[in-house]
PDB file of N, CA and C in Angstrom:
ATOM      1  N   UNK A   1      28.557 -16.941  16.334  1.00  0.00           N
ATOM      2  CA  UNK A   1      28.253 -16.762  14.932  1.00  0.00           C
ATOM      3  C   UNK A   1      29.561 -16.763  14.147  1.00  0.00           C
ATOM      4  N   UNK A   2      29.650 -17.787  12.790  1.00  0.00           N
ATOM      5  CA  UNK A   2      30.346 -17.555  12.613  1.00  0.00           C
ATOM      6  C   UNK A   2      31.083 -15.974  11.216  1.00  0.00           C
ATOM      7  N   UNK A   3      29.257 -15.228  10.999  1.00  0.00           N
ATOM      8  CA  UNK A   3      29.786 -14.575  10.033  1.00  0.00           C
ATOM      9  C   UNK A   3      28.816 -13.772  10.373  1.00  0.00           C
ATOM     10  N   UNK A   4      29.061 -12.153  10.014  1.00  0.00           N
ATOM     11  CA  UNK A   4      28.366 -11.158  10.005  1.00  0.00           C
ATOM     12  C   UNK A   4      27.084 -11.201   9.153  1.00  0.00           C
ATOM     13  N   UNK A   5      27.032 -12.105   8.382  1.00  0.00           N
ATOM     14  CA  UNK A   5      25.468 -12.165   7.283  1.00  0.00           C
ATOM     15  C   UNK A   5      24.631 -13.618   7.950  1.00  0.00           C
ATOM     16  N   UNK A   6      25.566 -14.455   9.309  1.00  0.00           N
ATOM     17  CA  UNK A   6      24.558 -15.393  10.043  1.00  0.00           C
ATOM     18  C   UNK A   6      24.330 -14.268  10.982  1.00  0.00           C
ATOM     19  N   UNK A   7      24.710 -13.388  11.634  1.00  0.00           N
ATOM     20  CA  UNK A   7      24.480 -12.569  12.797  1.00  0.00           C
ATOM     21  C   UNK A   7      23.237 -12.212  12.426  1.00  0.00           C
ATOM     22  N   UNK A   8      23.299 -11.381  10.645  1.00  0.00           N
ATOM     23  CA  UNK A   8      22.317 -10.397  10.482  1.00  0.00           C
ATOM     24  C   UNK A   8      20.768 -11.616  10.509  1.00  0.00           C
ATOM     25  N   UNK A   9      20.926 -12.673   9.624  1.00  0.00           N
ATOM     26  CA  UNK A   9      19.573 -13.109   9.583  1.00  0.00           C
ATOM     27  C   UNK A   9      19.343 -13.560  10.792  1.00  0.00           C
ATOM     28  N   UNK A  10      20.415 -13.713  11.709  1.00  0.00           N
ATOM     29  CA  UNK A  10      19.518 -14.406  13.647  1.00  0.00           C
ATOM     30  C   UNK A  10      18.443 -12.924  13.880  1.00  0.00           C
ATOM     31  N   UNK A  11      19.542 -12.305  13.269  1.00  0.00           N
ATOM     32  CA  UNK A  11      18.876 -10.946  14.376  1.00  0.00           C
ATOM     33  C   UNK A  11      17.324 -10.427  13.829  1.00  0.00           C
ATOM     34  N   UNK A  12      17.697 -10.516  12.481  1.00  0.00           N
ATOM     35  CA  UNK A  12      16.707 -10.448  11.059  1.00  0.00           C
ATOM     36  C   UNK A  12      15.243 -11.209  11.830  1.00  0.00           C
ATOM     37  N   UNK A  13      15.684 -12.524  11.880  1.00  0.00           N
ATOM     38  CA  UNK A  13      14.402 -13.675  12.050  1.00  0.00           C
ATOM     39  C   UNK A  13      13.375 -13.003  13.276  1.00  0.00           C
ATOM     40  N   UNK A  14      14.269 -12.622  14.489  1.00  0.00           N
ATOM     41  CA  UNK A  14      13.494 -12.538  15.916  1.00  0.00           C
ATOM     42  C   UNK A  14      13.611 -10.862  15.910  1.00  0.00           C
ATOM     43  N   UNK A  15      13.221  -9.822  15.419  1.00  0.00           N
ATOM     44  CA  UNK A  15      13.151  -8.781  14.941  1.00  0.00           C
ATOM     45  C   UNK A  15      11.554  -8.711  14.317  1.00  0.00           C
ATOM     46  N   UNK A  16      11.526  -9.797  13.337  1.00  0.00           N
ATOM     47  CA  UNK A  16      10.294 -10.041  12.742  1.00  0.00           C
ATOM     48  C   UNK A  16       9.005 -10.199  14.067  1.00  0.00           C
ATOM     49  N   UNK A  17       9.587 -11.139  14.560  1.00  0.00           N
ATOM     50  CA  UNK A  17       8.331 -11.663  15.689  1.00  0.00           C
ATOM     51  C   UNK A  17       8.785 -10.552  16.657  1.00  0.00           C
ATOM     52  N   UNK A  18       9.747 -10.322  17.244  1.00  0.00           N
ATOM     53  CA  UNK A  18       8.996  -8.527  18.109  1.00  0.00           C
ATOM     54  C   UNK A  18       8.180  -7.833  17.655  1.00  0.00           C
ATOM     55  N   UNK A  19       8.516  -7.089  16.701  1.00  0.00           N
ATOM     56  CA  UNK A  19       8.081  -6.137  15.839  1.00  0.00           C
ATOM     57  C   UNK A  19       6.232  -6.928  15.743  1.00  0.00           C
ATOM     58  N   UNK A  20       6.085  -8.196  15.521  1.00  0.00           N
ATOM     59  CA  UNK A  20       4.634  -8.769  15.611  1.00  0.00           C
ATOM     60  C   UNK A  20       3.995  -8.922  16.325  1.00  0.00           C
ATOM     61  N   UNK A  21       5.113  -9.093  17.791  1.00  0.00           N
ATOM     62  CA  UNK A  21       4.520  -9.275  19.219  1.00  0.00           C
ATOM     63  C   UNK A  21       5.075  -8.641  19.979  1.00  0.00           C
ATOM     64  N   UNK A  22       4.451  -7.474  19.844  1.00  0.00           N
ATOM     65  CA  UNK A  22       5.353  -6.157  20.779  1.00  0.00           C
ATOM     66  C   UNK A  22       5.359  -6.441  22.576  1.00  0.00           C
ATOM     67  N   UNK A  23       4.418  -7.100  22.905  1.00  0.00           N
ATOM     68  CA  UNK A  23       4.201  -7.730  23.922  1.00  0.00           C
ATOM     69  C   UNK A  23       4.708  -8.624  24.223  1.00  0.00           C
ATOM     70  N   UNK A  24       5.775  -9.455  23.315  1.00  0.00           N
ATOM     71  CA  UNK A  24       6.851 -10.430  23.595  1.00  0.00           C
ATOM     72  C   UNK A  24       7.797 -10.324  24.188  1.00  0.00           C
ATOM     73  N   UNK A  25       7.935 -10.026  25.460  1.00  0.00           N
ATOM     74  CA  UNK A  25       9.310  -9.717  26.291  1.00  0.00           C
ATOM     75  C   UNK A  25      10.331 -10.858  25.506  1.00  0.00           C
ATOM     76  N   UNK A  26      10.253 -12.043  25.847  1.00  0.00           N
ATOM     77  CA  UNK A  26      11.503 -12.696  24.963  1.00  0.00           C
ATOM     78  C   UNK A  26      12.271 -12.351  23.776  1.00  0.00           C
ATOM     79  N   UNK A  27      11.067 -11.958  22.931  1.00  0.00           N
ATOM     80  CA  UNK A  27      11.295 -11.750  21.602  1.00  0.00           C
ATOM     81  C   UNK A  27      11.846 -10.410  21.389  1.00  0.00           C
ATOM     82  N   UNK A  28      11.754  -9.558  22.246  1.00  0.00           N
ATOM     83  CA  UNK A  28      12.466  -8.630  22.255  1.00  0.00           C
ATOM     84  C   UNK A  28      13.708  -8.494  23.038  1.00  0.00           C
ATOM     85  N   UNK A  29      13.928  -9.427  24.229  1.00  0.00           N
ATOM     86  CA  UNK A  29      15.579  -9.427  24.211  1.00  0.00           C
ATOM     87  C   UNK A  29      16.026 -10.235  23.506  1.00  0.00           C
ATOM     88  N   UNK A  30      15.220 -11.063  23.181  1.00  0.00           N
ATOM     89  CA  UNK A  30      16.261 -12.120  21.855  1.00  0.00           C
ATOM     90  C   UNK A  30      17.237 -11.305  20.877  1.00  0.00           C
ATOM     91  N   UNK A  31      15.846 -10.374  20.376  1.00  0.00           N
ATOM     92  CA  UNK A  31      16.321  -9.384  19.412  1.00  0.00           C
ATOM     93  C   UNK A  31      17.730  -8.720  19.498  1.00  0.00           C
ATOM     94  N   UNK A  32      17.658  -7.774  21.207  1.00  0.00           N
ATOM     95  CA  UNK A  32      18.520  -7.003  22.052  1.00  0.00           C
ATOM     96  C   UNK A  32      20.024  -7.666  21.854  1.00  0.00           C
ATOM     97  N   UNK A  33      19.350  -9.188  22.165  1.00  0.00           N
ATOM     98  CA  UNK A  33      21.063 -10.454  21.930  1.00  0.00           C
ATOM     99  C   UNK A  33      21.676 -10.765  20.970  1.00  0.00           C
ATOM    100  N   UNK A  34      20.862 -10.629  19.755  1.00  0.00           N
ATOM    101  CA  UNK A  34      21.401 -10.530  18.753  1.00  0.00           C
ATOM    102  C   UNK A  34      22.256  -9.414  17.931  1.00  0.00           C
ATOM    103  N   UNK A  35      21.463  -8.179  18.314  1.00  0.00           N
ATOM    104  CA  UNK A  35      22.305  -6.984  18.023  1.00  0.00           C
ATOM    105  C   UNK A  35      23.135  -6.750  18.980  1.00  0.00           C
ATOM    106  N   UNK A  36      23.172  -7.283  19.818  1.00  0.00           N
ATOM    107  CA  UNK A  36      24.695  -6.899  20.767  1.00  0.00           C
ATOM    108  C   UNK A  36      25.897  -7.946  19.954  1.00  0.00           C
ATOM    109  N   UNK A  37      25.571  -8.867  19.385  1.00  0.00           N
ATOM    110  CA  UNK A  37      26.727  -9.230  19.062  1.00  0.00           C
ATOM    111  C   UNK A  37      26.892  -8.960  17.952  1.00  0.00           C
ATOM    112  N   UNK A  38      25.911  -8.175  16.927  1.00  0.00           N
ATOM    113  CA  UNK A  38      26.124  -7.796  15.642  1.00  0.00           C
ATOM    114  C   UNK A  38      27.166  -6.643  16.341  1.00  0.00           C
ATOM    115  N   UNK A  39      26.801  -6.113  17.424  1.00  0.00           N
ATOM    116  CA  UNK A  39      27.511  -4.997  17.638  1.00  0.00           C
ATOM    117  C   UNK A  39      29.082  -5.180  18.299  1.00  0.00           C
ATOM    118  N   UNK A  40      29.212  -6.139  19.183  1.00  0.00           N
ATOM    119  CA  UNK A  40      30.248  -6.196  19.987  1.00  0.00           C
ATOM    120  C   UNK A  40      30.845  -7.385  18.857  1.00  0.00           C
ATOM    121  N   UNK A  41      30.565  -8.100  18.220  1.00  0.00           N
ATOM    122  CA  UNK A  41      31.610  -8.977  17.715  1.00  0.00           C
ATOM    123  C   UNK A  41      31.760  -8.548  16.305  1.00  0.00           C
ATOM    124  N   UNK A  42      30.988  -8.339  15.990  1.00  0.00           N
ATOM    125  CA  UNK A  42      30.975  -7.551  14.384  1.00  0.00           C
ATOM    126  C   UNK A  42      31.624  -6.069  13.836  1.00  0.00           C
ATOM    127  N   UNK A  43      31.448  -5.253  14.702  1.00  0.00           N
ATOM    128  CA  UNK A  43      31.648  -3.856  14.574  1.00  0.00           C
ATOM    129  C   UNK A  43      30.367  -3.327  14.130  1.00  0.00           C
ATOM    130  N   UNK A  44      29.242  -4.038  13.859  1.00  0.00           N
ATOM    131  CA  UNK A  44      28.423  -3.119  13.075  1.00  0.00           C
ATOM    132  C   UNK A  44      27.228  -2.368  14.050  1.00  0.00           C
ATOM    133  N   UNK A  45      26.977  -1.496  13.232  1.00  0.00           N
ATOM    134  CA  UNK A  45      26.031  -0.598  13.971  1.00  0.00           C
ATOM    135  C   UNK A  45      24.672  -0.186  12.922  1.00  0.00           C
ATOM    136  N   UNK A  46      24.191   0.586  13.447  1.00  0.00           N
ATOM    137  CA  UNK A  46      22.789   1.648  12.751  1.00  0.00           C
ATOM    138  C   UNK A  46      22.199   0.614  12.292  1.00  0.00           C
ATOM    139  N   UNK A  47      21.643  -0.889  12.826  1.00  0.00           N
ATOM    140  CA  UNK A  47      20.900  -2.198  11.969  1.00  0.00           C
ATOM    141  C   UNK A  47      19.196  -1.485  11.474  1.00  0.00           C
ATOM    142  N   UNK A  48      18.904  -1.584  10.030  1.00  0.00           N
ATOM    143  CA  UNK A  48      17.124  -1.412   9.938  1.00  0.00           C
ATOM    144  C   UNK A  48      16.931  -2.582   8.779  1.00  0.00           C
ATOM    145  N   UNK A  49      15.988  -3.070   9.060  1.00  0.00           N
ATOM    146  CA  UNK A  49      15.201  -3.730   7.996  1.00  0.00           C
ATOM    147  C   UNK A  49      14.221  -3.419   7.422  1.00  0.00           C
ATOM    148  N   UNK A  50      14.069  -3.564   6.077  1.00  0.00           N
ATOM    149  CA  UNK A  50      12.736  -3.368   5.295  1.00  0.00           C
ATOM    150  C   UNK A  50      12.391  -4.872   4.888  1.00  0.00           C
ATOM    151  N   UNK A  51      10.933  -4.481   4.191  1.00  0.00           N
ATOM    152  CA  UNK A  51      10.688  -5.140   3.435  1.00  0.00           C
ATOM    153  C   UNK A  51      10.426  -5.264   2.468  1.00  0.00           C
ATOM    154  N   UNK A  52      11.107  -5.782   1.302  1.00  0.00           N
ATOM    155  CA  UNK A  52      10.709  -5.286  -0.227  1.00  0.00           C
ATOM    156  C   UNK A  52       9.567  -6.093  -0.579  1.00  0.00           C
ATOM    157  N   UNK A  53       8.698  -6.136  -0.981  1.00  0.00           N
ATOM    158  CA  UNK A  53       7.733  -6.544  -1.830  1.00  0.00           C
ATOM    159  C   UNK A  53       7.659  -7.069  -3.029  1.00  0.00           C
ATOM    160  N   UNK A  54       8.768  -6.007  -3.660  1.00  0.00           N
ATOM    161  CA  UNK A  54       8.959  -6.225  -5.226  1.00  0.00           C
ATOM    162  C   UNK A  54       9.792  -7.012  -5.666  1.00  0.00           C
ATOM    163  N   UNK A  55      11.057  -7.450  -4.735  1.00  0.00           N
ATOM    164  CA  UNK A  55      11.707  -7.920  -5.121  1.00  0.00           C
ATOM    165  C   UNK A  55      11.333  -9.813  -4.194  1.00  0.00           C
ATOM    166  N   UNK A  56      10.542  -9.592  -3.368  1.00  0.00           N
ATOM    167  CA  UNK A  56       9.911 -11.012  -1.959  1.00  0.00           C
ATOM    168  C   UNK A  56      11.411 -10.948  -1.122  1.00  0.00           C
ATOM    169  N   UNK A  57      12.055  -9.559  -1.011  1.00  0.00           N
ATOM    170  CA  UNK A  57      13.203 -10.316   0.060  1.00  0.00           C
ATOM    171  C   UNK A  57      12.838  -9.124   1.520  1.00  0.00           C
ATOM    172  N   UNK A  58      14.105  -9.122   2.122  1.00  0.00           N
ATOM    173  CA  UNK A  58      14.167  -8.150   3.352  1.00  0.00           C
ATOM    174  C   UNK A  58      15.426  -7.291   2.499  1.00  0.00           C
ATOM    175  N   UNK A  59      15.411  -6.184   3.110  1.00  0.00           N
ATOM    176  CA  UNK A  59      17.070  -5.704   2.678  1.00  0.00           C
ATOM    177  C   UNK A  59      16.940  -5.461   4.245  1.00  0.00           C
ATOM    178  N   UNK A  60      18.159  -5.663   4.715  1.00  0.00           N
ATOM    179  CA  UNK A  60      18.608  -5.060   5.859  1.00  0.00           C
ATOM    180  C   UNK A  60      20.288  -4.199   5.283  1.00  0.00           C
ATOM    181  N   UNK A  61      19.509  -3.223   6.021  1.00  0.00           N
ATOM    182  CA  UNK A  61      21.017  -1.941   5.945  1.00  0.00           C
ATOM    183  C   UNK A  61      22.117  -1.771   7.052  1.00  0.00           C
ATOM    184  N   UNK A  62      23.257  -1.752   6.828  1.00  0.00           N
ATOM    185  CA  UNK A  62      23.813  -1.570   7.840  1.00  0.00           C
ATOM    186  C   UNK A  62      25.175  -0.802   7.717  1.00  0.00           C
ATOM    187  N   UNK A  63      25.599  -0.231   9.216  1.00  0.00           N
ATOM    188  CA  UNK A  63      27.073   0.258   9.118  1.00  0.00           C
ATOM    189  C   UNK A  63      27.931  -0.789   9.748  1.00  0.00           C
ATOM    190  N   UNK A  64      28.906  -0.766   8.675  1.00  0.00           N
ATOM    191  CA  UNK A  64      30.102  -1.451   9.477  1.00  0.00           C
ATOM    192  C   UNK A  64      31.542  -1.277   8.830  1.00  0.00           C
ATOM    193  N   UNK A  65      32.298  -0.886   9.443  1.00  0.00           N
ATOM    194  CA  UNK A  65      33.704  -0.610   9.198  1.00  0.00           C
ATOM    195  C   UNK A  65      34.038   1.151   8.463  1.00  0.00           C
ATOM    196  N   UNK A  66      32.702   1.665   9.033  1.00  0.00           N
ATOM    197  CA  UNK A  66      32.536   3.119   8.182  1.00  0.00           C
ATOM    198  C   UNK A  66      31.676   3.473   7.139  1.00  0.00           C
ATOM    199  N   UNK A  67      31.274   2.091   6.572  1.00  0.00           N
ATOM    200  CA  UNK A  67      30.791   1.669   5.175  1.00  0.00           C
ATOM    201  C   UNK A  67      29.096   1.446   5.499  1.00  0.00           C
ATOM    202  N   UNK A  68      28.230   1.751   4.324  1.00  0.00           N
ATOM    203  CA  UNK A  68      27.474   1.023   4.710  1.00  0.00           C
ATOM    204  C   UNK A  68      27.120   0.354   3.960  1.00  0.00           C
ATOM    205  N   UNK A  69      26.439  -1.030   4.026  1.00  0.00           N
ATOM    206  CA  UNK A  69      26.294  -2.242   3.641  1.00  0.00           C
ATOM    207  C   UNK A  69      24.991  -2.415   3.624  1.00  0.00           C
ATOM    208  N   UNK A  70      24.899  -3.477   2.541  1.00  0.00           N
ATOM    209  CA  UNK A  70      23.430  -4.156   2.848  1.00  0.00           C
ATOM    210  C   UNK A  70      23.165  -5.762   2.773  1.00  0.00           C
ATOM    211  N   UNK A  71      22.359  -6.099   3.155  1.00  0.00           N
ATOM    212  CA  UNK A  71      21.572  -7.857   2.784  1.00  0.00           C
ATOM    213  C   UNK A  71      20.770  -7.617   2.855  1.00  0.00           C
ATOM    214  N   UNK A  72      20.925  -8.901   2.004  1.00  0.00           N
ATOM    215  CA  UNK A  72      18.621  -9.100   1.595  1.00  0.00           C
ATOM    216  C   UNK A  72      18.646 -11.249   1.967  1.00  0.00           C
ATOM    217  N   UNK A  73      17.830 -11.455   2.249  1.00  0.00           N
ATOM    218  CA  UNK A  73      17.345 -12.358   2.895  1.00  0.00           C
ATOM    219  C   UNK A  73      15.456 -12.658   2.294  1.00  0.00           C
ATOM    220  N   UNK A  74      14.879 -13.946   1.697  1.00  0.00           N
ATOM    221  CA  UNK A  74      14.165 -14.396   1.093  1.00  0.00           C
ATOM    222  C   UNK A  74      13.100 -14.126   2.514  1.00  0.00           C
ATOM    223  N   UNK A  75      12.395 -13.221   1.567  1.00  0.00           N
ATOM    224  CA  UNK A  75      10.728 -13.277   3.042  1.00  0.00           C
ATOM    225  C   UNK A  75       9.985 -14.190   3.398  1.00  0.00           C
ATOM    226  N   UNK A  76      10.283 -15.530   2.792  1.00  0.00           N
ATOM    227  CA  UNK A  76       9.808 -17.140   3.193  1.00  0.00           C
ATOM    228  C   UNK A  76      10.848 -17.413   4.075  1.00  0.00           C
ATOM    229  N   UNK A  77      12.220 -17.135   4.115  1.00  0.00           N
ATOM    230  CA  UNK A  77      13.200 -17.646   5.456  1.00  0.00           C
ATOM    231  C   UNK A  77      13.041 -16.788   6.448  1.00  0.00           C
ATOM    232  N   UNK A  78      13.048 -15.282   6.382  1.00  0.00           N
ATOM    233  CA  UNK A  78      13.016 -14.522   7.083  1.00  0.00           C
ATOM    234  C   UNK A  78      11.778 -14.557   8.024  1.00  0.00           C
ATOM    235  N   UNK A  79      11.017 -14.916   7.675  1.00  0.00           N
ATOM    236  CA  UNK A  79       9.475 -14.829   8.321  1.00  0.00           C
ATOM    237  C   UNK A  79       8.833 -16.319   8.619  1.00  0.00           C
ATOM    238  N   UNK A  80      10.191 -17.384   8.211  1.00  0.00           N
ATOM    239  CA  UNK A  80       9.272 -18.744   9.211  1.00  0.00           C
ATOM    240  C   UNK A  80       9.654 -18.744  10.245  1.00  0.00           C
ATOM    241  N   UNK A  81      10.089 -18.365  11.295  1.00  0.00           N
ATOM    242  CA  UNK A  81       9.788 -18.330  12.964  1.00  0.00           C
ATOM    243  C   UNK A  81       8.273 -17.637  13.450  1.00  0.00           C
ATOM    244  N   UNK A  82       8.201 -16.572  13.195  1.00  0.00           N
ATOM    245  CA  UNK A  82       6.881 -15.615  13.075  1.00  0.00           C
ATOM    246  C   UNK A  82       6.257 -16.543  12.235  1.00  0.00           C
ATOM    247  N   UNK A  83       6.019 -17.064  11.515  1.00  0.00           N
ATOM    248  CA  UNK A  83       4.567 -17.816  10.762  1.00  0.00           C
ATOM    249  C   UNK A  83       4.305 -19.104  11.614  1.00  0.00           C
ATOM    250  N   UNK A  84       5.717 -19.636  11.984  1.00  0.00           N
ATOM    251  CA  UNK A  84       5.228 -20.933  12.923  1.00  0.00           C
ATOM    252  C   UNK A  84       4.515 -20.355  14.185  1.00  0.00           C
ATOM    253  N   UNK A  85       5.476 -19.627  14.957  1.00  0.00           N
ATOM    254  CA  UNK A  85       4.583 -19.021  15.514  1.00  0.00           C
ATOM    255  C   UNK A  85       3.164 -18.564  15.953  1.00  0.00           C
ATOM    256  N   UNK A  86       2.984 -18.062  14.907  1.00  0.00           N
ATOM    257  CA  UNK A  86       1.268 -17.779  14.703  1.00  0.00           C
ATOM    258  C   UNK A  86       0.619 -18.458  14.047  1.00  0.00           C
ATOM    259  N   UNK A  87       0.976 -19.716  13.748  1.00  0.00           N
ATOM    260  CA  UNK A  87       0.486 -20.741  13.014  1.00  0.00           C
ATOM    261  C   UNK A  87       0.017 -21.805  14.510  1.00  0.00           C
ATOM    262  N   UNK A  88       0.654 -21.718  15.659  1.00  0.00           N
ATOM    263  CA  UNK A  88       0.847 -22.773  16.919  1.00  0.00           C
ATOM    264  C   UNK A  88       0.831 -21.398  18.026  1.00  0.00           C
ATOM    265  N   UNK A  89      -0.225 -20.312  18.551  1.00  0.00           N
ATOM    266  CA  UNK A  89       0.892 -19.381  19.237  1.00  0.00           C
ATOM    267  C   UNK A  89       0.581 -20.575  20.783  1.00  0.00           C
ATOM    268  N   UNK A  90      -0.077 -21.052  21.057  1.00  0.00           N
ATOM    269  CA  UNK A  90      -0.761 -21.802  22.025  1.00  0.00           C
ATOM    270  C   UNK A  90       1.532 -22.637  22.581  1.00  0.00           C
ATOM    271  N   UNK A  91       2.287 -22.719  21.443  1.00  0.00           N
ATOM    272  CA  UNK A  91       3.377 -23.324  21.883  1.00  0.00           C
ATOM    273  C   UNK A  91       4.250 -22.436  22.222  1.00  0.00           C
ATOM    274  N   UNK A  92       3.797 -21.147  22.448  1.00  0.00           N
ATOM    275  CA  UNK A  92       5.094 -20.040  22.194  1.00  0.00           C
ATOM    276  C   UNK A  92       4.916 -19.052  23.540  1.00  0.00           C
ATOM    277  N   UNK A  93       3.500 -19.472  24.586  1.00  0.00           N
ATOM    278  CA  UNK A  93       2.666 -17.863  25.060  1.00  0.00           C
ATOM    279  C   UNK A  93       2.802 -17.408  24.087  1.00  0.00           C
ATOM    280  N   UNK A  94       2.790 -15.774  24.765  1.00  0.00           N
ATOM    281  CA  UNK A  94       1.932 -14.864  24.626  1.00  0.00           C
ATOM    282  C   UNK A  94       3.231 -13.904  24.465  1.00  0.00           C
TER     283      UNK A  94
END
């Protein structure tokens, strides 16, 4: 990765589809792989996402460098892996 705000939306995207398919072993170490390098290459830690409604984005919160930070990310980018997904799950298992 080359930047801490591509780290956050990898991690952002496949976060979404765990969190949808808790039963997704992949999708949940995907997740695991992504925050390890938010963590080991980034410095950052304490990752949560919401979802705003009001505004159609994600905020994701985070610590890093002591500080904490945030991004927001459009809930149409954030959520097309999970919509293709469940739009095709027949290409994805289970």
């Amino acid at each position: 990765m080359k930047s801490v705000q591509d780290a956050l939306y990898n991690w952002l995207t496949i976060e979404i589809v765990a969190a949808a398919r808790p039963h997704d072993e992949a999708a949940r170490d995907t997740a695991s792989f992504f925050l390890a390098i938010l963590e080991n290459d980034f410095g950052v830690t304490a990752v949560k996402a919401a979802k705003d409604e009001a505004s159609g984005r994600y905020v994701v919160e985070y610590r890093r460098g002591g500080e904490t930070k945030t991004a927001h990310f459009p809930v149409e980018l954030a959520e097309a892996i999970w919509r293709q997904i469940e739009a095709e799950p027949e290409k994805y298992g289970s």
